[in-house]
C-alpha atoms as a PDB file:
ATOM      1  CA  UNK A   1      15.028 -71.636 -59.830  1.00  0.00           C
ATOM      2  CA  UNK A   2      13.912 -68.229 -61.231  1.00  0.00           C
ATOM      3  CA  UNK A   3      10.769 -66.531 -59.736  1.00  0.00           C
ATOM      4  CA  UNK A   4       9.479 -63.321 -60.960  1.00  0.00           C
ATOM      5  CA  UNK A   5       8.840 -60.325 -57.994  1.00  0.00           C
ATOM      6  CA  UNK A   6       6.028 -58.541 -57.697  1.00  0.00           C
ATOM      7  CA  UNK A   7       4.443 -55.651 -55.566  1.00  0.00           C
ATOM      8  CA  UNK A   8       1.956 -55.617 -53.574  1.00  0.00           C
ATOM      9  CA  UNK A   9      -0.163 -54.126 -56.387  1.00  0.00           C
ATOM     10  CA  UNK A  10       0.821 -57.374 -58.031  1.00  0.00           C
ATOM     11  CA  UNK A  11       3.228 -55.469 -60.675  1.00  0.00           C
ATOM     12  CA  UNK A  12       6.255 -57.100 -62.011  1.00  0.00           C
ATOM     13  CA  UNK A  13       9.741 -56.024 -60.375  1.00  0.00           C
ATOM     14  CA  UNK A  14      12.295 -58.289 -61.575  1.00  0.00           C
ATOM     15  CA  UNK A  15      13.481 -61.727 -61.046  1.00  0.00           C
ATOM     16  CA  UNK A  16      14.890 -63.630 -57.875  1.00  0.00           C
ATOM     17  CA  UNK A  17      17.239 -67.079 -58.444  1.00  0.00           C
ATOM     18  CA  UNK A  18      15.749 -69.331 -55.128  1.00  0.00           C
ATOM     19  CA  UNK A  19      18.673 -71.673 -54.203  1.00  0.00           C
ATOM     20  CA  UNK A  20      18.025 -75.167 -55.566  1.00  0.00           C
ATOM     21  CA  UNK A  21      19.424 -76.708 -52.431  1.00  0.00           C
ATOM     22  CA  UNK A  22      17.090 -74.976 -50.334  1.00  0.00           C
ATOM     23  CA  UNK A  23      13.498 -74.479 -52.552  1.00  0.00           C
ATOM     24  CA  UNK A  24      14.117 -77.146 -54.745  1.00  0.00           C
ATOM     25  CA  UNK A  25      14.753 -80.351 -53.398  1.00  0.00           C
ATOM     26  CA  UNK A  26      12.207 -83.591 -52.934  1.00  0.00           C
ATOM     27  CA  UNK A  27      10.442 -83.308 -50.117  1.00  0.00           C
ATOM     28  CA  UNK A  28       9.378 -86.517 -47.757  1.00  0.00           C
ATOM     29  CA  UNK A  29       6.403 -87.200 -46.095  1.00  0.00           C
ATOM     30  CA  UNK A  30       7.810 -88.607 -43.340  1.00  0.00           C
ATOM     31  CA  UNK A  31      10.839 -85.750 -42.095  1.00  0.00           C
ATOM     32  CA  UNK A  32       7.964 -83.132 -42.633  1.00  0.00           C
ATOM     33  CA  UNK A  33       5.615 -85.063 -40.245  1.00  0.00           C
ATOM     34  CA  UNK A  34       8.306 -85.401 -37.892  1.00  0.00           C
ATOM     35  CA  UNK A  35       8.867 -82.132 -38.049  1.00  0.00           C
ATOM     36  CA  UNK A  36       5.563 -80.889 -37.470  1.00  0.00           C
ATOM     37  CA  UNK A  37       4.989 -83.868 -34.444  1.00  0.00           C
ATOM     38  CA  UNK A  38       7.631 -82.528 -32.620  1.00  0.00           C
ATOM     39  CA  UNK A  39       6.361 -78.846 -33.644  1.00  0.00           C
ATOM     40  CA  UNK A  40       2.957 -79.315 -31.929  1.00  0.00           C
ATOM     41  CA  UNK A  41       4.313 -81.360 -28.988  1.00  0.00           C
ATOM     42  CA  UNK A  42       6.809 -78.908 -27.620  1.00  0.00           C
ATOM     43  CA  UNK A  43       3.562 -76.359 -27.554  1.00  0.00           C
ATOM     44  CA  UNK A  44       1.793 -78.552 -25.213  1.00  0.00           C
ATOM     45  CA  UNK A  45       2.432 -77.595 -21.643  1.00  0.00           C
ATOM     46  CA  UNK A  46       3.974 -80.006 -18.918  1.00  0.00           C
ATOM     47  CA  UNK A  47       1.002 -81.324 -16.887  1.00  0.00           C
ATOM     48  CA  UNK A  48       0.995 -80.068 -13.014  1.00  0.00           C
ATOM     49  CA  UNK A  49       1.473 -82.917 -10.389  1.00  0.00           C
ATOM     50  CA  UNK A  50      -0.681 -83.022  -7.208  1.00  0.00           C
ATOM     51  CA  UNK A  51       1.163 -84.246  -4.275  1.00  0.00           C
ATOM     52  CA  UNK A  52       0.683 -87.618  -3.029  1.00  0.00           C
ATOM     53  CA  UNK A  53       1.417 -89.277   0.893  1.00  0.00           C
ATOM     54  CA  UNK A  54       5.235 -89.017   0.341  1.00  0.00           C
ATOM     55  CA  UNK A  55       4.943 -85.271  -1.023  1.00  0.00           C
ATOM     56  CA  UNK A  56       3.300 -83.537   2.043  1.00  0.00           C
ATOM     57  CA  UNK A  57       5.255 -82.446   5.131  1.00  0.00           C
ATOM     58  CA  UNK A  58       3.833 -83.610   7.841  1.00  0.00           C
ATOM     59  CA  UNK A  59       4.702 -86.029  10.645  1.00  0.00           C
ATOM     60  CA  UNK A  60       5.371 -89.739  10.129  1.00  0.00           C
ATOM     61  CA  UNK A  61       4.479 -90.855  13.844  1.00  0.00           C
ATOM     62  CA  UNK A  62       2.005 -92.874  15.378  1.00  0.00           C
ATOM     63  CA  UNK A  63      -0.290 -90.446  16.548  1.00  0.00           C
ATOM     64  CA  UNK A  64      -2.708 -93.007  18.423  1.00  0.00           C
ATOM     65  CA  UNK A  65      -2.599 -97.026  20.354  1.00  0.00           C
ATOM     66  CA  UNK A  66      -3.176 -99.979  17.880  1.00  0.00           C
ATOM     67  CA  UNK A  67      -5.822-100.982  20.175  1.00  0.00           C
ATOM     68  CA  UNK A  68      -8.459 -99.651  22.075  1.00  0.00           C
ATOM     69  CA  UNK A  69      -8.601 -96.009  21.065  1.00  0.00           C
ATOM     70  CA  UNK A  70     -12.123 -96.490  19.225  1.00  0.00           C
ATOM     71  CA  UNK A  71     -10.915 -95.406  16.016  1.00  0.00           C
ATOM     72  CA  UNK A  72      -9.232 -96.805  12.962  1.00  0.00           C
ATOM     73  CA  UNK A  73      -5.517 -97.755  13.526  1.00  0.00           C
ATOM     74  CA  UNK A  74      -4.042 -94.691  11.261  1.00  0.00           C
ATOM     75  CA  UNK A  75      -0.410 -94.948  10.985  1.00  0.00           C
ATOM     76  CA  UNK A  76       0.380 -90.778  10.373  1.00  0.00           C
ATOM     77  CA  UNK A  77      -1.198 -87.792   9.268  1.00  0.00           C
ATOM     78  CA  UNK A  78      -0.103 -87.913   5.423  1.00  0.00           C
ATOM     79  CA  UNK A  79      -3.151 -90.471   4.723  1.00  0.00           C
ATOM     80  CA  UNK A  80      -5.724 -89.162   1.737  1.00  0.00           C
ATOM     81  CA  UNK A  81      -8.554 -89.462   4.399  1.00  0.00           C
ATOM     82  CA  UNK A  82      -7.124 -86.254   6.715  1.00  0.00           C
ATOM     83  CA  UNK A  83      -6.893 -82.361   5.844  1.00  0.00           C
ATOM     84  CA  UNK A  84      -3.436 -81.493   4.703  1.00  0.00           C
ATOM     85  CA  UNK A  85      -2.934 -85.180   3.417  1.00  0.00           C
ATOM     86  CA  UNK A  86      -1.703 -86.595   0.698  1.00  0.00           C
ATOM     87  CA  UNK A  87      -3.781 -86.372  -2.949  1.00  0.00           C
ATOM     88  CA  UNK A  88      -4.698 -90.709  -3.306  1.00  0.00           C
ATOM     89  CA  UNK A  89      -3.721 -91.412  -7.089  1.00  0.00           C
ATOM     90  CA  UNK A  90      -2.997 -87.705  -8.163  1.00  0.00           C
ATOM     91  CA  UNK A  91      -1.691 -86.653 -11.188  1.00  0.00           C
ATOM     92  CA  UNK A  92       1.860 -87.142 -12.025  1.00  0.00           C
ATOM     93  CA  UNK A  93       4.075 -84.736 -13.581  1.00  0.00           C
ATOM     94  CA  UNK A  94       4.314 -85.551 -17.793  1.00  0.00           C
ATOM     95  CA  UNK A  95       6.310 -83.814 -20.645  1.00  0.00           C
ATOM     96  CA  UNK A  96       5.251 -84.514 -24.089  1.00  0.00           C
ATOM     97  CA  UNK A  97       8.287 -82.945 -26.038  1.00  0.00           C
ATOM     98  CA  UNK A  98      10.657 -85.140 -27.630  1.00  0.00           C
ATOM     99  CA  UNK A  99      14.321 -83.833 -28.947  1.00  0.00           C
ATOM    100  CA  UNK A 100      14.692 -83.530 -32.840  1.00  0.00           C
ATOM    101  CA  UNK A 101      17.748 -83.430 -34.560  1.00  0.00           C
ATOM    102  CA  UNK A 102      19.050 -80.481 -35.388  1.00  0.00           C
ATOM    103  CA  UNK A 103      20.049 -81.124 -39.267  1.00  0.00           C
ATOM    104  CA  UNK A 104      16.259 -83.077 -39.220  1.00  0.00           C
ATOM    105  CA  UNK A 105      14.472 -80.014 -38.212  1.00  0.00           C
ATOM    106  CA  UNK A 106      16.437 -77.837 -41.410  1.00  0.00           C
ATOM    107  CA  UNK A 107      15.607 -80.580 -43.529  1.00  0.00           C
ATOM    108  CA  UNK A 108      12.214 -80.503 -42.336  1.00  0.00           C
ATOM    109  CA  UNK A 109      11.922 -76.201 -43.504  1.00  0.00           C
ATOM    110  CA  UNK A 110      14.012 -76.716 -46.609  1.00  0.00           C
ATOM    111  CA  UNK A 111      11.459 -79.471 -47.431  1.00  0.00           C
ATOM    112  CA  UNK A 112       8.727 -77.110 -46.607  1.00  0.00           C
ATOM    113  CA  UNK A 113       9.973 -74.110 -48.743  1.00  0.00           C
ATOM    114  CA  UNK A 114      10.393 -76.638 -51.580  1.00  0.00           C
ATOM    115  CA  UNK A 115       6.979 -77.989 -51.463  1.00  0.00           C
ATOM    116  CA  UNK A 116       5.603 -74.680 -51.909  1.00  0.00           C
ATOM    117  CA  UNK A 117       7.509 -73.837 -54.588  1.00  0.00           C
ATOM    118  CA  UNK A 118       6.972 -77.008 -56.160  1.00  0.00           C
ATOM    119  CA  UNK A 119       3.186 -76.742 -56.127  1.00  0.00           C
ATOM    120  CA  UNK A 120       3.746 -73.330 -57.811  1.00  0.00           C
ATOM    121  CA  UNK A 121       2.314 -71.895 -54.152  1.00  0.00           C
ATOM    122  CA  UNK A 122       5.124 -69.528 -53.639  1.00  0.00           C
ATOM    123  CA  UNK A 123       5.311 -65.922 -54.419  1.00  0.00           C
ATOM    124  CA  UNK A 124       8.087 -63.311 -53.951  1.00  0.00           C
ATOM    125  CA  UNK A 125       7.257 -59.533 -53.198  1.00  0.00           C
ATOM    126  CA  UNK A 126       9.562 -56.592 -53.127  1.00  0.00           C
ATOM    127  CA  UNK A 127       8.002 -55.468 -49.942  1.00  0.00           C
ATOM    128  CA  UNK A 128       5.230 -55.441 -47.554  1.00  0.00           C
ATOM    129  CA  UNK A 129       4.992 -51.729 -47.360  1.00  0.00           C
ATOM    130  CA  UNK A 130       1.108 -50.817 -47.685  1.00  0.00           C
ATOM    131  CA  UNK A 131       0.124 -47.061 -47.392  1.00  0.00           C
ATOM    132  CA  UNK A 132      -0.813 -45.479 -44.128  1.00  0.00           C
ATOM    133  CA  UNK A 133      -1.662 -49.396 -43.072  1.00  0.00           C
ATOM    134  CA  UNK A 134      -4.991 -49.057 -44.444  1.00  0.00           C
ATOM    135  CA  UNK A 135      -6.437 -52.742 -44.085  1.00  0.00           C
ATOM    136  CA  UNK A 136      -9.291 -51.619 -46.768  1.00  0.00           C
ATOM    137  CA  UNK A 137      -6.155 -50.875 -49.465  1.00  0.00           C
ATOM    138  CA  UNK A 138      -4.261 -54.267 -48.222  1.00  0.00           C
ATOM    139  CA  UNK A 139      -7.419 -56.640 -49.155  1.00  0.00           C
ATOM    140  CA  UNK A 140      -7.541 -54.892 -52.060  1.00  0.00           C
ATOM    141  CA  UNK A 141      -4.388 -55.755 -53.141  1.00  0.00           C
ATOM    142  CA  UNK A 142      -4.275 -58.761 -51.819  1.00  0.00           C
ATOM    143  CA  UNK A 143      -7.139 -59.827 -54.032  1.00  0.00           C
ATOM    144  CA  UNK A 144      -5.095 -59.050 -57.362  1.00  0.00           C
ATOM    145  CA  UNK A 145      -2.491 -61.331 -56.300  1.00  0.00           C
ATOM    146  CA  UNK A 146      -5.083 -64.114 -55.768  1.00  0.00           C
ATOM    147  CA  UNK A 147      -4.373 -64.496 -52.318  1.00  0.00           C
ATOM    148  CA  UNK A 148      -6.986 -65.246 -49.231  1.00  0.00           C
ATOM    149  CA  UNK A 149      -5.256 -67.512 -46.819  1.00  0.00           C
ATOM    150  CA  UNK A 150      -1.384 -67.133 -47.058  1.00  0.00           C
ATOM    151  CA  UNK A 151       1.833 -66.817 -44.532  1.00  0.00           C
ATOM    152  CA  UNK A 152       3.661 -63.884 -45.256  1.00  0.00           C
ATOM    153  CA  UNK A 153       7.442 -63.969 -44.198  1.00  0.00           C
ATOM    154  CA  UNK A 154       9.537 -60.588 -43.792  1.00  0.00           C
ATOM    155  CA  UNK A 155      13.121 -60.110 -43.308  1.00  0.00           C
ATOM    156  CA  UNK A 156      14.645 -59.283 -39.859  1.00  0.00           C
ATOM    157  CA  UNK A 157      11.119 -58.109 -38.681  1.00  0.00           C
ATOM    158  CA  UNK A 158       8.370 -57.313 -39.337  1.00  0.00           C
ATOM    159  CA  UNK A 159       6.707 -54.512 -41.451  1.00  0.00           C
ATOM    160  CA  UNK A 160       5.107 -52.530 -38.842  1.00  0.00           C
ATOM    161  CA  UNK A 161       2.426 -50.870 -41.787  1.00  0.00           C
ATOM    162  CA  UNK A 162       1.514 -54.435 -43.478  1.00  0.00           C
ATOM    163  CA  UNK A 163       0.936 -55.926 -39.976  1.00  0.00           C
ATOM    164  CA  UNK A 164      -1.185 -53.261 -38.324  1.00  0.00           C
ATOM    165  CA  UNK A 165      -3.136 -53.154 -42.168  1.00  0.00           C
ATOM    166  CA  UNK A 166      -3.108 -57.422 -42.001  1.00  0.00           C
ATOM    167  CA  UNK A 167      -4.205 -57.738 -37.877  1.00  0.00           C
ATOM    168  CA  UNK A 168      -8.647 -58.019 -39.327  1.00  0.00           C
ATOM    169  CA  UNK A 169      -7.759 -60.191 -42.152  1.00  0.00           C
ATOM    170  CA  UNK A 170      -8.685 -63.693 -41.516  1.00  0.00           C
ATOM    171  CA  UNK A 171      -6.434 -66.347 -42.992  1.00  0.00           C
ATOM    172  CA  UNK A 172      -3.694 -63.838 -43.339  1.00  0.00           C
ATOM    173  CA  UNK A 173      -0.400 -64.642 -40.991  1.00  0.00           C
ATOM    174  CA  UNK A 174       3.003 -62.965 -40.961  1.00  0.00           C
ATOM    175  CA  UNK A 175       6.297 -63.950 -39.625  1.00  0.00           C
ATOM    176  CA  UNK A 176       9.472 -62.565 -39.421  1.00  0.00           C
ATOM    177  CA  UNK A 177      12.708 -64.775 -41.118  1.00  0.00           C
ATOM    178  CA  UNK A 178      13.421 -65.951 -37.940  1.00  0.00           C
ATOM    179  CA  UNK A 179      10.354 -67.332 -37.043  1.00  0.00           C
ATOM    180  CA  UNK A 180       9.515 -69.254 -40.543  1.00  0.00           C
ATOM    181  CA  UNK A 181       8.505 -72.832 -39.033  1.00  0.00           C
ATOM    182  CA  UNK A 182       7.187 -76.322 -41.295  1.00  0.00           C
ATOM    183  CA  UNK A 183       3.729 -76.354 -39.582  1.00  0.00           C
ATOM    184  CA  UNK A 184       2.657 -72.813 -40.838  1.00  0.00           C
ATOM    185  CA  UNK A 185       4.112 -73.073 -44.430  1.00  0.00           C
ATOM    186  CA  UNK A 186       2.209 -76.027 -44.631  1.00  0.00           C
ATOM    187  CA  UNK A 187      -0.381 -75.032 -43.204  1.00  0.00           C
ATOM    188  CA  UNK A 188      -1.440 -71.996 -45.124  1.00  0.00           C
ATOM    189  CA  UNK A 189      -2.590 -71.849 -49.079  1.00  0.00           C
ATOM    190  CA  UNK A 190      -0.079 -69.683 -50.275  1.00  0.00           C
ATOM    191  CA  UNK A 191       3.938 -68.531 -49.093  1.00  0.00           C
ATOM    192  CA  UNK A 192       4.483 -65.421 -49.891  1.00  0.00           C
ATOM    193  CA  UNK A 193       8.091 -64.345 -49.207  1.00  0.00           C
ATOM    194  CA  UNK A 194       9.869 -60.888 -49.431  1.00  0.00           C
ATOM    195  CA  UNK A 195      13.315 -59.847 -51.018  1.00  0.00           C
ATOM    196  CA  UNK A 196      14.753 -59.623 -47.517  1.00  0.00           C
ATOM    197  CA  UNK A 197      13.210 -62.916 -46.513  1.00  0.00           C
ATOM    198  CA  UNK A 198      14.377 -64.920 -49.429  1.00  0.00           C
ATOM    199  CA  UNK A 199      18.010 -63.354 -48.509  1.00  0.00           C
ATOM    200  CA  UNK A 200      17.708 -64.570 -44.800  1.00  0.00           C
ATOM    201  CA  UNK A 201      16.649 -67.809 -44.823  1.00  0.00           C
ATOM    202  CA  UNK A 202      19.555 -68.938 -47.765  1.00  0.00           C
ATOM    203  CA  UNK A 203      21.844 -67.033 -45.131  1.00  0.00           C
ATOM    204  CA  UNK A 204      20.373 -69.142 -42.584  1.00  0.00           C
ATOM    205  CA  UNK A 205      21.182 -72.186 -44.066  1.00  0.00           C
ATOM    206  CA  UNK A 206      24.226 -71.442 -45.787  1.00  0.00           C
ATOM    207  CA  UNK A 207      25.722 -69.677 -42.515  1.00  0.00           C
END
């Protein structure tokens, strides 16, 4: 798949070939939502457990008679009812991640990349290199390339001038090639994908 590159200033720079095998294959409903289920779960944080009678450290013995003391017959000091007890029906200790598949979750980002490019959402820039990292020259730019809410992916990092220009525009995101995930791709309007990013994520895959 040929797509024309552009700068920033949304001139014409040549042609990239995308990899068929990686931005141009069917993608499925169902692997992306996997994907993306598993994405948001393993963000959610374990819930804390309180401890409960057989938690707490403290003594197990009788501490009073059965009879005659003229108080209730407790049996030890862990009960709910004393200071230092046990928490009565606390909250127990829950993960909500599940394990995916390696070769599912690359399925799930080649899927991704080729839904973008198949809804013509995809655009490839030279660079991200914007001028003194003026945000006021960045949104101007960005407006000739038709572009409000869009995920910008770089190549081993991040362009230090595009992301300080970038860090007041709202809907604009950027991510190194390391860090290109489903739920953002899909999640934003527009992909817009540098030389150095294309060039990563086929090595990625192909590695």
């Amino acid at each position: 798949m040929k797509v024309e590159v552009k700068t920033l200033d949304a001139k014409k720079s040549g042609d990239v070939e995308l990899n068929d095998a990686i931005f141009g294959i069917e993608p499925r409903a169902d692997i992306l939502h996997r994907v993306v289920t598993w994405q948001l779960e393993k963000r959610r944080a374990p819930a804390s457990a309180t401890r409960e009678r057989s938690d707490v450290a403290r003594t197990g013995k009788k501490f009073g008679r059965q009879k005659g003391g003229g108080v209730a017959r407790h049996g030890d000091r862990r009960a709910p009812i004393f200071v230092g007890g046990g928490k009565a029906h606390g909250q127990r200790a829950r993960t909500f991640g599940h394990d995916l598949n390696k070769k599912v979750r690359a399925l799930g980002l080649k899927m991704a990349l080729s839904a973008k490019a198949k809804g013509g959402a995809i655009t490839v820039v030279d660079n991200l290199d914007v001028k003194d990292g003026k945000t006021k020259l960045l949104a101007g730019q960005l407006e000739k390339l038709g572009l409000a809410k869009a995920l910008f992916i770089d190549g081993d990092a991040i362009n230090v001038s595009f992301a300080k220009a970038s860090s007041n525009l709202v809907g604009i995101n950027v991510l190194p090639a390391v860090g290109a995930n489903v739920y953002d791709i899909l999640h934003a309007d527009a992909l817009v994908l540098t030389r150095a990013a294309v060039e990563k994520l086929e090595a990625r895959f192909n590695g």
